[in-house]
Every structure is written in structure tokens, then in C-alpha cells.
PDB file of N, CA and C in Angstrom:
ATOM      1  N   UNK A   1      18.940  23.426 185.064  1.00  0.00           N
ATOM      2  CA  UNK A   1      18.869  22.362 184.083  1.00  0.00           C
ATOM      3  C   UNK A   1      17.908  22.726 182.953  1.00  0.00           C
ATOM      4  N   UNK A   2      17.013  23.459 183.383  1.00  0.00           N
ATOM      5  CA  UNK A   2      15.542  24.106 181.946  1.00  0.00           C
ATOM      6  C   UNK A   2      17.011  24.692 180.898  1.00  0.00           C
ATOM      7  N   UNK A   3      17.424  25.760 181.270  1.00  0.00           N
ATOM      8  CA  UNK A   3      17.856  26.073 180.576  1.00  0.00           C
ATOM      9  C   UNK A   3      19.143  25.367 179.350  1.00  0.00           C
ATOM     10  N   UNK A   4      20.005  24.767 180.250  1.00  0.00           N
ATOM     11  CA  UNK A   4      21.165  23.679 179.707  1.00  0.00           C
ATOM     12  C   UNK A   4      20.366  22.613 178.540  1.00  0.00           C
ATOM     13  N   UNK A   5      18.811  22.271 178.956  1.00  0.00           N
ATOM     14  CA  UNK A   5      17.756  21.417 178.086  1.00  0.00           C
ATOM     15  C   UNK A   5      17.509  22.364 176.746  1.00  0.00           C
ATOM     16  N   UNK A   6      17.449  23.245 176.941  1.00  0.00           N
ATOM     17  CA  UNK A   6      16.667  24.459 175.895  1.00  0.00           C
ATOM     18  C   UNK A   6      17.948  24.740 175.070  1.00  0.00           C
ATOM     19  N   UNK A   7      19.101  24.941 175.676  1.00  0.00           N
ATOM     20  CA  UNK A   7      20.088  25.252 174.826  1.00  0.00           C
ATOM     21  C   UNK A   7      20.420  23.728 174.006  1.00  0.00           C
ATOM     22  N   UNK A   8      20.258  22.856 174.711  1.00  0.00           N
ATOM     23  CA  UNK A   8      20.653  21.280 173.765  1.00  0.00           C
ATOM     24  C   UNK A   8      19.731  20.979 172.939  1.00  0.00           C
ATOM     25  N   UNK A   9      18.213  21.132 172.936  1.00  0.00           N
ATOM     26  CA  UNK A   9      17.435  21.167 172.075  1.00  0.00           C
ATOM     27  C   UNK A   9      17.491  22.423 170.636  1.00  0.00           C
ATOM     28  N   UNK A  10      17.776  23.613 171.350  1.00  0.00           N
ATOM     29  CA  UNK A  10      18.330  24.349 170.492  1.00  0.00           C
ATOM     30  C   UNK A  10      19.174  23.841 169.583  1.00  0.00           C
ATOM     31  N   UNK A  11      20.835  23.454 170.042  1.00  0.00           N
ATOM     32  CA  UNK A  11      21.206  22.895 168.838  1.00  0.00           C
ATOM     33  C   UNK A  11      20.808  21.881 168.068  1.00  0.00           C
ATOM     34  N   UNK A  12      20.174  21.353 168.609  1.00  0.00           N
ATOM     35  CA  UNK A  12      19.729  19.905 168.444  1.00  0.00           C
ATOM     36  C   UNK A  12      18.926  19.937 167.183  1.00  0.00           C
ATOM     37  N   UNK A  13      17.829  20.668 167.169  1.00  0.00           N
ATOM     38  CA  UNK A  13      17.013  21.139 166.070  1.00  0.00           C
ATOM     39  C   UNK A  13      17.641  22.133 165.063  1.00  0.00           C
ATOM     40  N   UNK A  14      18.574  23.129 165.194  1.00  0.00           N
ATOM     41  CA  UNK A  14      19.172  23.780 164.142  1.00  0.00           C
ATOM     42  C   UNK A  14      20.068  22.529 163.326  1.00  0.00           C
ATOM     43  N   UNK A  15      20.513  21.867 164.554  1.00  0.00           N
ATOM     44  CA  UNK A  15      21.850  21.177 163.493  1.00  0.00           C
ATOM     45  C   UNK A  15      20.702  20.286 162.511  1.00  0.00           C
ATOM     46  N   UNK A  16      19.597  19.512 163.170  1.00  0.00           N
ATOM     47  CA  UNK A  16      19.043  18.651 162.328  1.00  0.00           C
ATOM     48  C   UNK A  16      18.589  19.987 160.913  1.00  0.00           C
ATOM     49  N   UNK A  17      18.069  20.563 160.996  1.00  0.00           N
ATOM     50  CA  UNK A  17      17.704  21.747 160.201  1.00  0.00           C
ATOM     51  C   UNK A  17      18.850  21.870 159.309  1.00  0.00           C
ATOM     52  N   UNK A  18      19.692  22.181 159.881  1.00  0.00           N
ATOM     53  CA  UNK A  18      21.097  22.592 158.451  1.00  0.00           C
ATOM     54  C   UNK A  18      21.526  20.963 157.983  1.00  0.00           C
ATOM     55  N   UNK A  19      21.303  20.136 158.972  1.00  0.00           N
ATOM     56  CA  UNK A  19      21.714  18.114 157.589  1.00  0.00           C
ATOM     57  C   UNK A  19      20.871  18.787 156.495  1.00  0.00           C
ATOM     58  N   UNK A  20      19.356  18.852 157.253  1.00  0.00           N
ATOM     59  CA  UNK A  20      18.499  18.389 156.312  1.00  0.00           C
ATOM     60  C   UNK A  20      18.388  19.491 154.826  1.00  0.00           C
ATOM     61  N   UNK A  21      18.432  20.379 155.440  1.00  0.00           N
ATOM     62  CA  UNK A  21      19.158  21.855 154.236  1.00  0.00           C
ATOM     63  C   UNK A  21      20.193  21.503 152.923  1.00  0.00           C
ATOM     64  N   UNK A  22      21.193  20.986 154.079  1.00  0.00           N
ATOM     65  CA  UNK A  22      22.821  20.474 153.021  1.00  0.00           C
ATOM     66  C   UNK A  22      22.378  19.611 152.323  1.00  0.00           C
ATOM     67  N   UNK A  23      21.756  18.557 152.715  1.00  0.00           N
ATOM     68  CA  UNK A  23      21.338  17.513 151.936  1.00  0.00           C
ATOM     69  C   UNK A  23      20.255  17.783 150.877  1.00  0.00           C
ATOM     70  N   UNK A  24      19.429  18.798 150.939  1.00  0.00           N
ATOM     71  CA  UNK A  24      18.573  19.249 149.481  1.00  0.00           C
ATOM     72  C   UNK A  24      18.868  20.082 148.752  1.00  0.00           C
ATOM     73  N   UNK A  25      19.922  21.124 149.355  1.00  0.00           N
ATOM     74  CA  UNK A  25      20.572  22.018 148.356  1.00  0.00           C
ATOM     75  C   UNK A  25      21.934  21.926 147.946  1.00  0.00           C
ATOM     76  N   UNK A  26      22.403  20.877 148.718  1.00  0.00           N
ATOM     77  CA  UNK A  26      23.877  21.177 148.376  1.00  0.00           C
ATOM     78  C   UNK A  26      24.502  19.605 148.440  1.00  0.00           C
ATOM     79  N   UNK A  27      25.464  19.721 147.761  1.00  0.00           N
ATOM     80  CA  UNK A  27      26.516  18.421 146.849  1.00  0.00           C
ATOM     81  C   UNK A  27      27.641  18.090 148.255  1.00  0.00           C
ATOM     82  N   UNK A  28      27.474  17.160 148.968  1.00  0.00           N
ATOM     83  CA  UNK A  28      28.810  17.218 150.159  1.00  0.00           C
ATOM     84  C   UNK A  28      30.076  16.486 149.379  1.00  0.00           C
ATOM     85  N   UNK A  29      29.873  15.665 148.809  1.00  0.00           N
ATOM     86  CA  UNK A  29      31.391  15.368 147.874  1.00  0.00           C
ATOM     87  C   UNK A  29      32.046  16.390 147.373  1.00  0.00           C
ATOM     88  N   UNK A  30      31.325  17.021 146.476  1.00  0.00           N
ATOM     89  CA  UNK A  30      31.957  18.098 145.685  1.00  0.00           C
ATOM     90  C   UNK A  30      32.576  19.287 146.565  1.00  0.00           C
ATOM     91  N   UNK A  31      31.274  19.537 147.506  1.00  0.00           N
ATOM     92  CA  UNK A  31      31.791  20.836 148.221  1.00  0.00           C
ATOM     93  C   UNK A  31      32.679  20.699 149.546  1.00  0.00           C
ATOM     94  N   UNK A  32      32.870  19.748 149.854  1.00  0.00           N
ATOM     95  CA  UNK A  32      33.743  19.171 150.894  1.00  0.00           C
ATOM     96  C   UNK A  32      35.170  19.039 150.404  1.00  0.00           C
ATOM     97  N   UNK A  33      35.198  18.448 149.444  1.00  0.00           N
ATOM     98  CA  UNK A  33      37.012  18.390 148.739  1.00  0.00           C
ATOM     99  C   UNK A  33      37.158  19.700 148.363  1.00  0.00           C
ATOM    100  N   UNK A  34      36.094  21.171 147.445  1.00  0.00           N
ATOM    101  CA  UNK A  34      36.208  22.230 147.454  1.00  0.00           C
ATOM    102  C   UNK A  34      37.011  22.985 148.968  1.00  0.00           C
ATOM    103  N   UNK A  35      35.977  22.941 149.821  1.00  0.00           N
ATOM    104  CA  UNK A  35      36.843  23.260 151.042  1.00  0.00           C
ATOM    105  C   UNK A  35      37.496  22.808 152.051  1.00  0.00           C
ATOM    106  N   UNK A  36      37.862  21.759 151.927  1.00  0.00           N
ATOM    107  CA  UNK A  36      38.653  21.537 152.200  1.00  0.00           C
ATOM    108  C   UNK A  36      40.203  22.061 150.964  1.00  0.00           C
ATOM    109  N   UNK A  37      39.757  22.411 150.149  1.00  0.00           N
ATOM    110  CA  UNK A  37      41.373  23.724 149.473  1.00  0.00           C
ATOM    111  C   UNK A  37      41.705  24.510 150.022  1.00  0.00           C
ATOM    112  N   UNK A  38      40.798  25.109 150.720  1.00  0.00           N
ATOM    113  CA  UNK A  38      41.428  26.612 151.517  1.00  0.00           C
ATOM    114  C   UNK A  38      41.905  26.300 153.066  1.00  0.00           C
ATOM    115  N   UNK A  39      42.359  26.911 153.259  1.00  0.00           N
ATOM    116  CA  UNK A  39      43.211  27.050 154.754  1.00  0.00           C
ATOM    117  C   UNK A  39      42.191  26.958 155.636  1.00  0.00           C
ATOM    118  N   UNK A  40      41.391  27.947 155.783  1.00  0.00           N
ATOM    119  CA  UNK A  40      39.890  28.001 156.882  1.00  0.00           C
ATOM    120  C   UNK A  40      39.696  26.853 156.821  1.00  0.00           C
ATOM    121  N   UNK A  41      39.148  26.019 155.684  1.00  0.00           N
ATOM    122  CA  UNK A  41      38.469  24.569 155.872  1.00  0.00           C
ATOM    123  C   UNK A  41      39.102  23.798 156.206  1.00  0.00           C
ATOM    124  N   UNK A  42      39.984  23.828 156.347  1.00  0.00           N
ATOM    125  CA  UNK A  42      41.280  22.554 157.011  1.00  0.00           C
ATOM    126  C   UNK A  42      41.179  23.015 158.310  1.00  0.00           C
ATOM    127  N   UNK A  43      41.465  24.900 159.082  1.00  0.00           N
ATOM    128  CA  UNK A  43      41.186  24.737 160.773  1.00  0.00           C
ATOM    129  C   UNK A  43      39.662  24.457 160.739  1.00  0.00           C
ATOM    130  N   UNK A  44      38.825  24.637 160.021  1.00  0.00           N
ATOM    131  CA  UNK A  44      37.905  24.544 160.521  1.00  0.00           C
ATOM    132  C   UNK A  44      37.181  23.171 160.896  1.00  0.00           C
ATOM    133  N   UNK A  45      37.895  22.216 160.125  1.00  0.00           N
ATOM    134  CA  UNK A  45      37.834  20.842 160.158  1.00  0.00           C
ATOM    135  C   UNK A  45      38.751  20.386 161.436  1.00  0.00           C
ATOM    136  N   UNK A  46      39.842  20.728 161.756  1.00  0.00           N
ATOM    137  CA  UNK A  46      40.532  20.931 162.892  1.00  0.00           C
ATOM    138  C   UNK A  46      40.013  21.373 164.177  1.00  0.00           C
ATOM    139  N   UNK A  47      39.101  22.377 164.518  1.00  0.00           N
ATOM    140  CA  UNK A  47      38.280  22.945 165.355  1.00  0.00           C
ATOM    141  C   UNK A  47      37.492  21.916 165.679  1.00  0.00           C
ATOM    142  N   UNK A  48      36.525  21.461 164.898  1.00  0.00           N
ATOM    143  CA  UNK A  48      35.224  20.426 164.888  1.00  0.00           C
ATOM    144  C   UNK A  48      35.816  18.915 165.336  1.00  0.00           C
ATOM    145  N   UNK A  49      37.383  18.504 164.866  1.00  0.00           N
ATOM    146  CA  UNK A  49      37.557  16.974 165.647  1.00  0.00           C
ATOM    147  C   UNK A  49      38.011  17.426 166.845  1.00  0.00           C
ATOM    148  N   UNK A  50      38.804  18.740 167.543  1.00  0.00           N
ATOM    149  CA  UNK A  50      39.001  18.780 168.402  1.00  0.00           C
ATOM    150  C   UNK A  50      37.826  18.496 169.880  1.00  0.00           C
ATOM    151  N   UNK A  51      36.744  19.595 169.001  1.00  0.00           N
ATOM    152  CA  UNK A  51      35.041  19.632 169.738  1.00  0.00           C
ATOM    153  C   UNK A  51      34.943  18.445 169.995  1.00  0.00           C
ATOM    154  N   UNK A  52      34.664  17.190 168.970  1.00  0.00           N
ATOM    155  CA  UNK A  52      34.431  15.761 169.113  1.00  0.00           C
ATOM    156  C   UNK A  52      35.047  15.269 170.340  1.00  0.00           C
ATOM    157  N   UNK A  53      36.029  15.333 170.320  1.00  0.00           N
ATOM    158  CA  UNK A  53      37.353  14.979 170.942  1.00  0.00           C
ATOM    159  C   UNK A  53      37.109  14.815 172.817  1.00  0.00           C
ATOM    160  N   UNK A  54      36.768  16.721 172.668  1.00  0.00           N
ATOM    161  CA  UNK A  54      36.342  17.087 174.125  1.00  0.00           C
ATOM    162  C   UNK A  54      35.102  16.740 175.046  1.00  0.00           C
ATOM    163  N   UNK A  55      34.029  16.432 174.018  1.00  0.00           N
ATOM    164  CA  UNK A  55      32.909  16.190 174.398  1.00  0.00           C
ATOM    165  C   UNK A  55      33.025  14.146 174.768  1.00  0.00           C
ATOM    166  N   UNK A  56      34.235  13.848 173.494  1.00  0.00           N
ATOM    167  CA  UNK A  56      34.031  12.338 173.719  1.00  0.00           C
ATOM    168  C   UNK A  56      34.518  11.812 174.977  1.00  0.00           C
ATOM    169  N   UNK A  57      35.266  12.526 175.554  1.00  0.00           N
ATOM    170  CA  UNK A  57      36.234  12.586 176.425  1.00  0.00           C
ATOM    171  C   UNK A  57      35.493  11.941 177.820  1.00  0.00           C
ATOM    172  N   UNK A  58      34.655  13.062 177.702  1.00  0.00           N
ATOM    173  CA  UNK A  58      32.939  13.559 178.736  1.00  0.00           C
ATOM    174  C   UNK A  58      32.481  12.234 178.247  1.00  0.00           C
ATOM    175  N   UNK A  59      32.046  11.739 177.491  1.00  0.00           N
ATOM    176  CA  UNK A  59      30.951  10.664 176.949  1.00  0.00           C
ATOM    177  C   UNK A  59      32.102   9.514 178.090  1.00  0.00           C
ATOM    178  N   UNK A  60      33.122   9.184 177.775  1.00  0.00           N
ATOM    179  CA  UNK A  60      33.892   7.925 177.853  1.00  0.00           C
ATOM    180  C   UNK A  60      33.951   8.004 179.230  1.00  0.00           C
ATOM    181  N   UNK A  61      34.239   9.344 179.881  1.00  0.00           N
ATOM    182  CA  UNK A  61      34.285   8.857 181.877  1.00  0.00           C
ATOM    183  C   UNK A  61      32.532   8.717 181.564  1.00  0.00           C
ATOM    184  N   UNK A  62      32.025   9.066 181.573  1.00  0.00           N
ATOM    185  CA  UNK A  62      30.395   9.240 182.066  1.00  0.00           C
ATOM    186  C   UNK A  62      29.764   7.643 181.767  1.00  0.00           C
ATOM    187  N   UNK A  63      30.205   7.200 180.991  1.00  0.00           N
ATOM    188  CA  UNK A  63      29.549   5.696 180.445  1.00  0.00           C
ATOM    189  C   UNK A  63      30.625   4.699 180.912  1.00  0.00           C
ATOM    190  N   UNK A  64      29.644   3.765 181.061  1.00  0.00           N
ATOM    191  CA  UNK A  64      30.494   2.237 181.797  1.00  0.00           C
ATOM    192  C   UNK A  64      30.288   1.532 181.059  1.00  0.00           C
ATOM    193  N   UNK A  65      29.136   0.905 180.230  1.00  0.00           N
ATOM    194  CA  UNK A  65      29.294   0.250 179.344  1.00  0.00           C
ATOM    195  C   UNK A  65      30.549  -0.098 177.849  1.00  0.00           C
ATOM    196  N   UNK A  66      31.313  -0.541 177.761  1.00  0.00           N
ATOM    197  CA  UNK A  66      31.756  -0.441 176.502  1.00  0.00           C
ATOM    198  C   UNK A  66      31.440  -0.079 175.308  1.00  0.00           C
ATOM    199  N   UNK A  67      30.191  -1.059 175.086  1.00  0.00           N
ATOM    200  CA  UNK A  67      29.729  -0.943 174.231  1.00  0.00           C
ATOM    201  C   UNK A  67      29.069   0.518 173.402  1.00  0.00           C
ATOM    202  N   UNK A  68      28.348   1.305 174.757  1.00  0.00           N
ATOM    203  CA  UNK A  68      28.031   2.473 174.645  1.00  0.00           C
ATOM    204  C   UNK A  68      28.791   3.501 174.651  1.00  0.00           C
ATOM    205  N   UNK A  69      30.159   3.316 174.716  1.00  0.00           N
ATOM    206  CA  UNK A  69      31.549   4.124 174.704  1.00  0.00           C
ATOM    207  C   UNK A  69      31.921   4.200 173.267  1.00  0.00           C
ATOM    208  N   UNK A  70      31.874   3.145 172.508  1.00  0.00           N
ATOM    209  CA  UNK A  70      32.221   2.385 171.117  1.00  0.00           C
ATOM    210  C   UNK A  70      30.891   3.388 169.954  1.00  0.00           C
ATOM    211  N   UNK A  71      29.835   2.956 170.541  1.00  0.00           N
ATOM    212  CA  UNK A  71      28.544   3.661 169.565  1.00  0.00           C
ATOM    213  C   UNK A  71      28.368   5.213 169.572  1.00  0.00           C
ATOM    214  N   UNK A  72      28.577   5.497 171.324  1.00  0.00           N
ATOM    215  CA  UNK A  72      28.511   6.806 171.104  1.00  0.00           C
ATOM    216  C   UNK A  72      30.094   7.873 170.251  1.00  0.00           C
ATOM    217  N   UNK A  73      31.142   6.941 170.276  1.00  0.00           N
ATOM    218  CA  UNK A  73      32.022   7.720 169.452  1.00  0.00           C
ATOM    219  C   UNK A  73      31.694   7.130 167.993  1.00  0.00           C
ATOM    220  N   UNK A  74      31.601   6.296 167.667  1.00  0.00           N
ATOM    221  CA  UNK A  74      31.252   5.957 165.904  1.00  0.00           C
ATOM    222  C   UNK A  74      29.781   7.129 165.489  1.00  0.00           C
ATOM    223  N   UNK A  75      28.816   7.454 166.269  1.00  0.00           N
ATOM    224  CA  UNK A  75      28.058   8.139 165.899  1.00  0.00           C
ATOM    225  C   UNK A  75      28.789   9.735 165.977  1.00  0.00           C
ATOM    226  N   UNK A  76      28.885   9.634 166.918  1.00  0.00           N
ATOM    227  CA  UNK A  76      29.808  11.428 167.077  1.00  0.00           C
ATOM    228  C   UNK A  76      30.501  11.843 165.456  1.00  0.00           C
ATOM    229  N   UNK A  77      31.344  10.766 165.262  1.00  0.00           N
ATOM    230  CA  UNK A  77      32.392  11.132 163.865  1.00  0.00           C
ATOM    231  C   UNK A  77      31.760  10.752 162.668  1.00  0.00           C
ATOM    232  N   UNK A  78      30.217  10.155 162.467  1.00  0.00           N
ATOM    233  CA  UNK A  78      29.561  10.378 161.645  1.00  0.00           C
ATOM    234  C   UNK A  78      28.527  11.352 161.558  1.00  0.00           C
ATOM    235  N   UNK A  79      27.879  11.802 162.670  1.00  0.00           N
ATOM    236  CA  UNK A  79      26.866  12.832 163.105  1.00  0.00           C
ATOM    237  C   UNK A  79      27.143  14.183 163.652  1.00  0.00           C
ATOM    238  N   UNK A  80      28.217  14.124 164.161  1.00  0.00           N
ATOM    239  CA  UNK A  80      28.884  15.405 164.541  1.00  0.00           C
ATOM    240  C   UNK A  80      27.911  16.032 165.589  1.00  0.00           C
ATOM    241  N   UNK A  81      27.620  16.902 165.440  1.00  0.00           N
ATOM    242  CA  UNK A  81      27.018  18.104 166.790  1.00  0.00           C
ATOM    243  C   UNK A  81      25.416  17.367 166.770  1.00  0.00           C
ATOM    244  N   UNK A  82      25.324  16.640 166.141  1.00  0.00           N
ATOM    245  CA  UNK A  82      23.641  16.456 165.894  1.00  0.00           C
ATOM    246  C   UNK A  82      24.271  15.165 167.064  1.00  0.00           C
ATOM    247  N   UNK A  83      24.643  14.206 167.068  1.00  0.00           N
ATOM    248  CA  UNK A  83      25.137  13.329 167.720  1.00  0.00           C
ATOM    249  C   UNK A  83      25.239  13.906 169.294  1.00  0.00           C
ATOM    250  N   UNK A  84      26.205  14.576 169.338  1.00  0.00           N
ATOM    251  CA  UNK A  84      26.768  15.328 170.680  1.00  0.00           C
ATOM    252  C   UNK A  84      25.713  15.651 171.170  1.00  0.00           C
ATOM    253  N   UNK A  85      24.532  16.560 170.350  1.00  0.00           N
ATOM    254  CA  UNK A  85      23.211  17.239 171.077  1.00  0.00           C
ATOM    255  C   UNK A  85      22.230  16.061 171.735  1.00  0.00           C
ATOM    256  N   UNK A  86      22.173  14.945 170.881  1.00  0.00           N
ATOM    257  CA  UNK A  86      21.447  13.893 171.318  1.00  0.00           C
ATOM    258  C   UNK A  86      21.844  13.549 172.295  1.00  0.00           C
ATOM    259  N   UNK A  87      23.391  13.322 172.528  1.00  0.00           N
ATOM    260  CA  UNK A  87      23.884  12.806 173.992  1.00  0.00           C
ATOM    261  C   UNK A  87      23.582  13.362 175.356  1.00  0.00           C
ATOM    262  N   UNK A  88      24.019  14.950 174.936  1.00  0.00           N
ATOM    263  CA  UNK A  88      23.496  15.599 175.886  1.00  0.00           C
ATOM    264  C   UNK A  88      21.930  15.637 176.876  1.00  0.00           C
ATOM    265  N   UNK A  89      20.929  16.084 175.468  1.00  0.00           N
ATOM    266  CA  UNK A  89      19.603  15.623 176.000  1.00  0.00           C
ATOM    267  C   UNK A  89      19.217  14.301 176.489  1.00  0.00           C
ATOM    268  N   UNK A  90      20.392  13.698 176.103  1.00  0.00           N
ATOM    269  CA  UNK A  90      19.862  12.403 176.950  1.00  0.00           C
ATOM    270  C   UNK A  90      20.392  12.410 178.336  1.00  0.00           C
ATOM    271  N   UNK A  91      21.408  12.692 178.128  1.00  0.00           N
ATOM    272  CA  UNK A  91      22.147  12.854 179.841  1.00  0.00           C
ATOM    273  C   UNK A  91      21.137  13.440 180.715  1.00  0.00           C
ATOM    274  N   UNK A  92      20.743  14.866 180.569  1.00  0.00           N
ATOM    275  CA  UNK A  92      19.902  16.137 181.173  1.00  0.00           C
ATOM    276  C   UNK A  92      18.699  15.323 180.943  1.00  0.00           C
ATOM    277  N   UNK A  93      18.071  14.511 180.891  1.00  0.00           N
ATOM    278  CA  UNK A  93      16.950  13.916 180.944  1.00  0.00           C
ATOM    279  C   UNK A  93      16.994  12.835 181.975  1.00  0.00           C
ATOM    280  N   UNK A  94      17.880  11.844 182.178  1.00  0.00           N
ATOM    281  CA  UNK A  94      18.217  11.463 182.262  1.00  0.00           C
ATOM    282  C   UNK A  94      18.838  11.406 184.220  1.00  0.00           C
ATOM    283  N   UNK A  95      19.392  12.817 183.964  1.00  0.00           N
ATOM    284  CA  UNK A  95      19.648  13.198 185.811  1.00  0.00           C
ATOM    285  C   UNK A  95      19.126  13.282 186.516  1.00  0.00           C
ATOM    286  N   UNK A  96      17.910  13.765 186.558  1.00  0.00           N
ATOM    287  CA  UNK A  96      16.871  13.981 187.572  1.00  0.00           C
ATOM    288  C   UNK A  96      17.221  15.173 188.003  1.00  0.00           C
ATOM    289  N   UNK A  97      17.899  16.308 187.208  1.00  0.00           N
ATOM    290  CA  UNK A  97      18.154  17.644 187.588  1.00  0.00           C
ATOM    291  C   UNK A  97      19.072  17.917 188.380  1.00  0.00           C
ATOM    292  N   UNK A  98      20.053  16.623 188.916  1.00  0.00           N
ATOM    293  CA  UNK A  98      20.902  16.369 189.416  1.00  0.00           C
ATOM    294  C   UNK A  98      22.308  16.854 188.639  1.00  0.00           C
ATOM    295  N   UNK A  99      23.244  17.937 189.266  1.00  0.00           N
ATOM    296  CA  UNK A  99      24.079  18.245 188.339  1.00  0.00           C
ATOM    297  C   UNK A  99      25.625  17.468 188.139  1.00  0.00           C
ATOM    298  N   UNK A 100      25.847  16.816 189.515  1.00  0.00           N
ATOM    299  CA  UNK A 100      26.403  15.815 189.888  1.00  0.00           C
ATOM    300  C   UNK A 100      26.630  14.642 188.996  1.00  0.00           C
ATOM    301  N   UNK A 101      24.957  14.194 188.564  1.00  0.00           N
ATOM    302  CA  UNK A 101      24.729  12.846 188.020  1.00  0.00           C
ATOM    303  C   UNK A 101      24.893  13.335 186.101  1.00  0.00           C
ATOM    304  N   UNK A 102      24.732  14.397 186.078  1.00  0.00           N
ATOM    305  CA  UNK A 102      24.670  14.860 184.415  1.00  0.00           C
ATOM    306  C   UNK A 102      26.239  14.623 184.230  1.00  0.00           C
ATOM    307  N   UNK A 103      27.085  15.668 185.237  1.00  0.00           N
ATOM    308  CA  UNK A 103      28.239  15.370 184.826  1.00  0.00           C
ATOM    309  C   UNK A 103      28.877  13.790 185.119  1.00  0.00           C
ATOM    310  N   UNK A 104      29.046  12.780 185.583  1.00  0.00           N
ATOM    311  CA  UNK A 104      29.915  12.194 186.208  1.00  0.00           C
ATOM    312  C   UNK A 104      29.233  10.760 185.903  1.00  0.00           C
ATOM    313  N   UNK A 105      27.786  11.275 185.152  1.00  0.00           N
ATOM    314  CA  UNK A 105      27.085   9.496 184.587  1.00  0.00           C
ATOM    315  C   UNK A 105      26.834   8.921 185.806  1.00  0.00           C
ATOM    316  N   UNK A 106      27.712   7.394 186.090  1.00  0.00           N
ATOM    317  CA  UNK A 106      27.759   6.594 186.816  1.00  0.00           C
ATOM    318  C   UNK A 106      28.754   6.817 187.711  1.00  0.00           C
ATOM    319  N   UNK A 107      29.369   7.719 187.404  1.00  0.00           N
ATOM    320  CA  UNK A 107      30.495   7.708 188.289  1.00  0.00           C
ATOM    321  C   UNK A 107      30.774   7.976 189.212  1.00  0.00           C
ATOM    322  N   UNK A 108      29.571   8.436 190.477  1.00  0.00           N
ATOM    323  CA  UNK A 108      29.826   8.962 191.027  1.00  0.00           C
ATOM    324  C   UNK A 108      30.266   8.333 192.240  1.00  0.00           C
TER     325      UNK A 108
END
């Protein structure tokens, strides 16, 4: 589990690092309809809802609440991997190192 923590904090802090980057150097209106012109930026936009997709998948068995089913996908498709990383570290915090309880939430 150290490690699975270290790798989620890892992204966790790069992704916050590249918002906070895009957002002082760079235009997301402009450069978003830009690439989205080329082919790459369309799979690559394709790739990233699929990711969402798979991870939400994981979020929706793992949570019983509704409500927290509802927030954690509205944040996912506004936050993207910064979202997902938060979920994660919360899960892995959350288990008690239990690998059982990381995967399966409440479900078990």
C-alpha cells in the first residue's frame, strides 16, 4: 500500500502542478478548440473519457451512497486525473492497508 500511496500522490501533485502551469501560461479556450483540429486531439480526448469511464466504474461499485456516486463523477469530468488521484488517496487512506477494503469500498 506505501507504494500504491506514493504513486497516487505522485500523480496527484504533478497533475495539480500542470492545472496550475496551464492556467498561467496558457489560453484553454483557444488551445482546446486548436486541438481539438487534429486527429491526436480528438483520440486523445477519447483515451482520457475512456480513463474516466474505467476508474468511474471502480468509484460507483465501491460507494453506496448516491450522493457520493453523483459528486464523485461530476468532479471526475471537471477535474479529470487530479479528481481520480484524490479518490484514490482517499480510498488507500482510508483501508487500513487492507487490499480487499481499497478495492471493493463497502462492498465487501
Amino acid at each position: 500500500m506505501k507504494i500504491a500511496k506514493g504513486l497516487a500522490w505522485f500523480g496527484f501533485v504533478v497533475i495539480s502542478g500542470m492545472i496550475v502551469y496551464g492556467f498561467i501560461y496558457g489560453n484553454f479556450i483557444l488551445e482546446a478548440s486548436i486541438l481539438m483540429d487534429f486527429v491526436w486531439g480528438k483520440v486523445a480526448l477519447v483515451d482520457l473519457y475512456i480513463s474516466f469511464f474505467i476508474i468511474y466504474s471502480w468509484i460507483w461499485y465501491r460507494e453506496k451512497e448516491r450522493l457520493w456516486k453523483v459528486t464523485w463523477f461530476i468532479l471526475i469530468l471537471i477535474l479529470g486525473s487530479y479528481a481520480m488521484c484524490l479518490y484514490i488517496l482517499i480510498a488507500l487512506y482510508r483501508c487500513d492497508n487492507d487490499v480487499k477494503k481499497f478495492l471493493l469500498g463497502n462492498n465487501q
